[in-house]
Protein backbone atom coordinates (compact mmCIF):
# COMPACT_ATOMS: atom_id res chain seq x y z
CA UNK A 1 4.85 -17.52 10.39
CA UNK A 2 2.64 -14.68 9.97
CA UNK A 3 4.22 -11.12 9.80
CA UNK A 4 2.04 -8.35 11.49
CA UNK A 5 3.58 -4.61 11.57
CA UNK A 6 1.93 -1.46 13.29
CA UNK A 7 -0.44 -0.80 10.75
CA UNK A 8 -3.46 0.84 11.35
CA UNK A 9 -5.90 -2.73 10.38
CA UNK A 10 -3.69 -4.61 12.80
CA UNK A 11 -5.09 -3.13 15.71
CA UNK A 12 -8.26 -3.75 16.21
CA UNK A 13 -10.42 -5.22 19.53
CA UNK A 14 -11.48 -8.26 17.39
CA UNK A 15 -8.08 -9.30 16.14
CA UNK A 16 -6.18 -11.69 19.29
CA UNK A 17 -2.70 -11.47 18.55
CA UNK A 18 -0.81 -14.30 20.75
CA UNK A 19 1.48 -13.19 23.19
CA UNK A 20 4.28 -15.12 21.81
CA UNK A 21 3.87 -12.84 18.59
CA UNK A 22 5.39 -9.72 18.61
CA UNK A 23 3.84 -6.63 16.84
CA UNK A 24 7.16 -4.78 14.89
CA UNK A 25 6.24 -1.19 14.28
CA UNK A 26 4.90 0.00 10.72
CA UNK A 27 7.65 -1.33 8.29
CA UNK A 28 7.02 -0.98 4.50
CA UNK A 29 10.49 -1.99 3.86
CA UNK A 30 9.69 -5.96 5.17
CA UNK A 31 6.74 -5.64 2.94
CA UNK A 32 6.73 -6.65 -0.77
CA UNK A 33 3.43 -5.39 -1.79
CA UNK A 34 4.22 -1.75 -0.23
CA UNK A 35 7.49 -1.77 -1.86
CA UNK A 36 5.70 -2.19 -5.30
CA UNK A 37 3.34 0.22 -4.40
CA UNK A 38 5.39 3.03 -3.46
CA UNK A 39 7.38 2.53 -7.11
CA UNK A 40 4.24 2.62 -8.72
CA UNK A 41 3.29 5.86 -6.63
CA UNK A 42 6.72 7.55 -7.14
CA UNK A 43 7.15 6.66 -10.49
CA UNK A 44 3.62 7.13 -12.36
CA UNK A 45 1.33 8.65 -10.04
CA UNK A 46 2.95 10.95 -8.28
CA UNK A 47 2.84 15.17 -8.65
CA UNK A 48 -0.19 14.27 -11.33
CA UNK A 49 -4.14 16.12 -11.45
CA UNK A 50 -6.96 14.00 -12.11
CA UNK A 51 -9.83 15.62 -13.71
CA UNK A 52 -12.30 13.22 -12.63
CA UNK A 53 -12.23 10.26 -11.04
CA UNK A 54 -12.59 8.17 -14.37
CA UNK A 55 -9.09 9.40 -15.33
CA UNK A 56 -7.35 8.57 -11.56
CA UNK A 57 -8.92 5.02 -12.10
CA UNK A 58 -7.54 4.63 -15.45
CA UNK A 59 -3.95 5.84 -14.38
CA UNK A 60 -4.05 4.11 -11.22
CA UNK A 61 -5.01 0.65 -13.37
CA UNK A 62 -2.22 1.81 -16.18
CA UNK A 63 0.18 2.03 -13.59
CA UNK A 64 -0.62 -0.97 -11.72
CA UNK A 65 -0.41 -3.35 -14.97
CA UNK A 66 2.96 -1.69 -15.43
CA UNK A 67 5.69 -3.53 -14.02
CA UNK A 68 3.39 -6.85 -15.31
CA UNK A 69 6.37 -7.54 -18.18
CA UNK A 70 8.93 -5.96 -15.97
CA UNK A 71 10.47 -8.99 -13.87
CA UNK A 72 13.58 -8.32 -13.01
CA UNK A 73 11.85 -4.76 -11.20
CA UNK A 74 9.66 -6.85 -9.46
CA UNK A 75 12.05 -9.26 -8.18
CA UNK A 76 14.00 -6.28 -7.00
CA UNK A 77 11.66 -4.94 -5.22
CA UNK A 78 10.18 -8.27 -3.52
CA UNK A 79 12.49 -10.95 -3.83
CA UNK A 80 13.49 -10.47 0.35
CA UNK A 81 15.59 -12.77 1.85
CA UNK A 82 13.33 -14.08 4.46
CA UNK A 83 10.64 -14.98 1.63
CA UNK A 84 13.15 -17.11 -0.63
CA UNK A 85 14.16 -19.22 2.80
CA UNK A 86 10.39 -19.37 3.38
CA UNK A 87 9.44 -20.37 -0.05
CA UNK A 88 12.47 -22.79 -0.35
CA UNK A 89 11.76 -24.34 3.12
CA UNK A 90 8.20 -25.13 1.88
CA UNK A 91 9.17 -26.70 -1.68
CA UNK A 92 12.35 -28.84 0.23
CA UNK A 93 11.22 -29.20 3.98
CA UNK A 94 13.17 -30.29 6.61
CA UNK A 95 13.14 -33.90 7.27
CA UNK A 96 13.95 -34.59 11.06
C-alpha cells in the first residue's frame, strides 16, 4: 500500500493518483525518514554557521552517519506500528 502525504513532489500533472487513494495532508509524523531527519536537524545542525559550503557538507555527512551505531534511537524514531504489521504480514502472509 503506498503512502502519499501533501508534499510538495506529490503533486504534480504527471503523477495519476487513483481515485480509490486518498492524498492525507503533509504528515512528517507517519514518516520514518522525516522523523530521523528532523533529530538530526534539531540535534546537530541546528542554530550552526557554515563558512563555506565544504564545512555544511561535512557536518551535514557527520550528522547523518550519526545515529549509524545508535539503534535503539533509530527504532524509536521509525519503528511505527503500521510498518511492523506491514513488515510482519510480508515475512508470515496470510494464507486464505
Amino acid at each position: 500500500m503506498p503512502v502519499l502525504d501533501g508534499a510538495g513532489w506529490h503533486h504534480s500533472t504527471e503523477l495519476h493518483i487513483p481515485d480509490n487513494l486518498t492524498l492525507l495532508p503533509y504528515l512528517p509524523e507517519f514518516n520514518p525518514a522525516e522523523r530521523l531527519w528532523r533529530k538530526l536537524r534539531q540535534r546537530y545542525l541546528s542554530n550552526r554557521i557554515s563558512p563555506n559550503r565544504q564545512e555544511l557538507d561535512r557536518a551535514v555527512a557527520a550528522a547523518w552517519l550519526s545515529p549509524s551505531d545508535d539503534t535503539e534511537c533509530i527504532q524509536h524514531l521509525t519503528n511505527f506500528d503500521w510498518i511492523r504489521s506491514a513488515v510482519a504480514q510480508t515475512l508470515d502472509p496470510p494464507t486464505y
